[in-house]
N, C-alpha and C. Protein backbone atom coordinates (compact mmCIF):
# COMPACT_ATOMS: atom_id res chain seq x y z
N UNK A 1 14.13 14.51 -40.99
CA UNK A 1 14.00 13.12 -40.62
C UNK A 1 14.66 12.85 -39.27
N UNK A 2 15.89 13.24 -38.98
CA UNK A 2 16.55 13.47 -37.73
C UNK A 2 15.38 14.00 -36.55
N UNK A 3 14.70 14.73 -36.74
CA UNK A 3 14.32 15.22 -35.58
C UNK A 3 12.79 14.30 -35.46
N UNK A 4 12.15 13.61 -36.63
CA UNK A 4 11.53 13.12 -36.47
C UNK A 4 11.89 11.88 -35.48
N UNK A 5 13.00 10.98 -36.01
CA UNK A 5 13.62 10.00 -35.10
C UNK A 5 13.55 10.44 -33.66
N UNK A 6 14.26 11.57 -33.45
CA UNK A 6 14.57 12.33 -31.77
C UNK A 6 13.16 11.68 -31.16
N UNK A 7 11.71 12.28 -31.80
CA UNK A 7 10.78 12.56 -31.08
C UNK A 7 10.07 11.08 -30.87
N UNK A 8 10.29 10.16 -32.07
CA UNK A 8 10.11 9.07 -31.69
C UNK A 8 10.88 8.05 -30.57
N UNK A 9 11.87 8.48 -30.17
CA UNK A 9 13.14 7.95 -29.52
C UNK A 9 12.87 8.44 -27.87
N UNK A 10 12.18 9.48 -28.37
CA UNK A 10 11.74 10.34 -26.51
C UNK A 10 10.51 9.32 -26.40
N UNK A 11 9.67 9.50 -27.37
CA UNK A 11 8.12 8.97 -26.83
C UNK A 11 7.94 7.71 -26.58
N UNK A 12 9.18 6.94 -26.99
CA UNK A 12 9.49 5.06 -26.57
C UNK A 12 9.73 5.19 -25.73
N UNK A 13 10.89 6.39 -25.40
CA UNK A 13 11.43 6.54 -23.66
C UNK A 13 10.08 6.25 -22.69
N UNK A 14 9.00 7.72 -22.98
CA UNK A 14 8.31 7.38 -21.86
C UNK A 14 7.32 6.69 -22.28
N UNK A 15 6.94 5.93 -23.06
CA UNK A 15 6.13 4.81 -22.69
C UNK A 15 6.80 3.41 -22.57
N UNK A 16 8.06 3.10 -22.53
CA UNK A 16 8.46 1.97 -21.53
C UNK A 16 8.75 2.51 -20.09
N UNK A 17 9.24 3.74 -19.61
CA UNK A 17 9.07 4.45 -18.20
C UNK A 17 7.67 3.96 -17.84
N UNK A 18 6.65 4.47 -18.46
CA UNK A 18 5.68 4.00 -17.92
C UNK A 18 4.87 2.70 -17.97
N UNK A 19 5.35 1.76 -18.65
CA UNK A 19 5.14 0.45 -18.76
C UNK A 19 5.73 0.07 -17.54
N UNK A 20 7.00 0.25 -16.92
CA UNK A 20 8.22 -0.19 -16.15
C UNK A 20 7.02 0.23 -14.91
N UNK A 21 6.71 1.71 -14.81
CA UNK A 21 5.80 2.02 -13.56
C UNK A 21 4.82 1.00 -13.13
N UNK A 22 3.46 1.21 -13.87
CA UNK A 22 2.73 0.07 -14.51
C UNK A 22 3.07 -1.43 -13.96
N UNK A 23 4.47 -1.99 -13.96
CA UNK A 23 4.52 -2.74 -13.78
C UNK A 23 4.79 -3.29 -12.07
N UNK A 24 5.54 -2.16 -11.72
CA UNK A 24 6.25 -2.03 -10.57
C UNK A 24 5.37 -1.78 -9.50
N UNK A 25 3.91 -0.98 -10.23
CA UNK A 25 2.56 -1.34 -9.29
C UNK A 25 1.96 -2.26 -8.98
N UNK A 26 1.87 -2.72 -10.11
CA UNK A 26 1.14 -3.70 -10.18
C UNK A 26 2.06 -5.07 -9.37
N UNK A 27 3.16 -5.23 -9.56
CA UNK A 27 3.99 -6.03 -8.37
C UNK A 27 3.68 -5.87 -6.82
N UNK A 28 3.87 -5.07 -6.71
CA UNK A 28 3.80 -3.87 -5.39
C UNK A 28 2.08 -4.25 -4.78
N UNK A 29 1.26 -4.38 -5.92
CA UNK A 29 -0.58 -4.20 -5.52
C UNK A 29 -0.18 -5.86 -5.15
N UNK A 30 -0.02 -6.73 -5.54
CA UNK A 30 0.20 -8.13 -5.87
C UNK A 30 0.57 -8.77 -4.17
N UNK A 31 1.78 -8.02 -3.90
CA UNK A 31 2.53 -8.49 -2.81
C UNK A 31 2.38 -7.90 -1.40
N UNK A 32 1.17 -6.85 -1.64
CA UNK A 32 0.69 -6.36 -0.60
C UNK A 32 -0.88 -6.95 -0.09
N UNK A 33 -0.73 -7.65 -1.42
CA UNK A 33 -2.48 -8.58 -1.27
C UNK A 33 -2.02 -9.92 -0.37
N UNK A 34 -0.37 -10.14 -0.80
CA UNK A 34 -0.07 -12.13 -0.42
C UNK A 34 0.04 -11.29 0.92
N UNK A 35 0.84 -10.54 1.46
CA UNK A 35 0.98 -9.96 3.05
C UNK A 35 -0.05 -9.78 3.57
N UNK A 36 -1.12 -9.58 3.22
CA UNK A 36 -2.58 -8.94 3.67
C UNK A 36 -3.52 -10.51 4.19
N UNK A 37 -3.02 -11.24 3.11
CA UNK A 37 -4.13 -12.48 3.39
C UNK A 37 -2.89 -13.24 4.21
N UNK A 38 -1.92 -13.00 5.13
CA UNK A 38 -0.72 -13.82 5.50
C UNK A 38 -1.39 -13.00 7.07
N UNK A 39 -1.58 -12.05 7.01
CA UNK A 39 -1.81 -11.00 8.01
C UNK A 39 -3.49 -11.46 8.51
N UNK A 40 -3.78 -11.53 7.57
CA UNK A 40 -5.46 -11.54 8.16
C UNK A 40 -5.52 -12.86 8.96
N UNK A 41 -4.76 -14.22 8.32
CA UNK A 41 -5.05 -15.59 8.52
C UNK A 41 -4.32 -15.80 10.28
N UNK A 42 -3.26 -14.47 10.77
CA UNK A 42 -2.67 -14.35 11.99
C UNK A 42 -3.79 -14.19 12.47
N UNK A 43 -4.39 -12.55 12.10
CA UNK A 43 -5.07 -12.39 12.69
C UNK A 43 -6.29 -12.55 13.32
N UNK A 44 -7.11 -13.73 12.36
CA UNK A 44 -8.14 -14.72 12.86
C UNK A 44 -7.60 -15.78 13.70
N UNK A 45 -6.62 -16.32 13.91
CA UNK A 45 -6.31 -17.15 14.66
C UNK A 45 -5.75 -16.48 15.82
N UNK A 46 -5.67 -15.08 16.49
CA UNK A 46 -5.44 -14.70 17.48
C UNK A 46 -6.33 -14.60 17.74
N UNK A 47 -7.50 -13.74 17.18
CA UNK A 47 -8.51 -13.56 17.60
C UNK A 47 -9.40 -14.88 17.87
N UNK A 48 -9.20 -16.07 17.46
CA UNK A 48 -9.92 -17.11 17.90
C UNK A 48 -9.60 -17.39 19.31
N UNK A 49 -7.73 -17.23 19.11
CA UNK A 49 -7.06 -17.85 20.72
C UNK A 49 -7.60 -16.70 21.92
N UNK A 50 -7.93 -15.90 21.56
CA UNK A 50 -8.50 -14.93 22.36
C UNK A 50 -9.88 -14.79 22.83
N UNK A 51 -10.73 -15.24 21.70
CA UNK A 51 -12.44 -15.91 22.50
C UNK A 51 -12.55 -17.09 23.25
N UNK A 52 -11.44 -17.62 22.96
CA UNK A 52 -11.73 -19.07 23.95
C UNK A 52 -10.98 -18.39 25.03
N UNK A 53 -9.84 -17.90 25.16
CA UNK A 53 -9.52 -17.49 26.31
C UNK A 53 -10.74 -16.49 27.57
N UNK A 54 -11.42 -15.70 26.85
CA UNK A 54 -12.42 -14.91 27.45
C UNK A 54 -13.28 -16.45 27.80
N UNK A 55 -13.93 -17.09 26.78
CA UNK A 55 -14.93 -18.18 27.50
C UNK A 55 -14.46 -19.21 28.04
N UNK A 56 -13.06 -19.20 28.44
CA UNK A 56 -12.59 -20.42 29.51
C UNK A 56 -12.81 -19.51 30.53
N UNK A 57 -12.42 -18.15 31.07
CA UNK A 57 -12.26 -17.59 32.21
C UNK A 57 -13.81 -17.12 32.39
N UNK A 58 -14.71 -16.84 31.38
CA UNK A 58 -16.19 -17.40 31.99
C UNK A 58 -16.97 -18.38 32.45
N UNK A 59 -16.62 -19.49 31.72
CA UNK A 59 -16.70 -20.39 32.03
C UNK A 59 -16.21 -20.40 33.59
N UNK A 60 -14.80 -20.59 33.90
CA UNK A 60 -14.22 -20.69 35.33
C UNK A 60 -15.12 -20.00 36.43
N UNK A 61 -15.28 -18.73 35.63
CA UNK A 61 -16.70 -17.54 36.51
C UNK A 61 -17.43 -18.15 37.40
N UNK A 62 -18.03 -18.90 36.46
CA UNK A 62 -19.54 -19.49 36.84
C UNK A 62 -19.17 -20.63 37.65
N UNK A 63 -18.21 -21.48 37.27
CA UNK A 63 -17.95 -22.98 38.10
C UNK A 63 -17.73 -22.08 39.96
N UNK A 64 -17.00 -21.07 39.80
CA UNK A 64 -16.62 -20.48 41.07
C UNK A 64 -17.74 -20.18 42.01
N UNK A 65 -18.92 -19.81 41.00
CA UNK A 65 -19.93 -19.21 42.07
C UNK A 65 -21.33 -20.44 42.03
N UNK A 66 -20.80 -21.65 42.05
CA UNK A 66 -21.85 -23.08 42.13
C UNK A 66 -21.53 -23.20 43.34
């Protein structure tokens, strides 16, 4: 009965280890998604400040050569 306990006592071990993993991914997948859409929302708004910048200095282009 003793050793039955042992083996039950190991196999709780690793399936809360791996619950704990499991979880620590899944945190990890979570907070790399809020950074990602924090990142993207920069990065459309540079890239916006950056097409108007190209079509003001085309714009300017053309006024130069009227």
């Amino acid at each position: 009965m003793e050793l039955k306990n042992k083996i039950v006592g190991i196999c709780l071990a690793e399936i809360e280890k791996r619950i704990h993993t499991a979880k620590s991914a899944m945190e990890s997948a979570e907070e790399s998604a809020r950074n990602e859409t924090k990142s993207s929302a920069g990065d459309k708004f540079e890239t916006g400040r950056a097409m108007m910048h190209l079509e003001k200095e085309k714009n300017n282009g053309h006024t130069g050569h009227i």
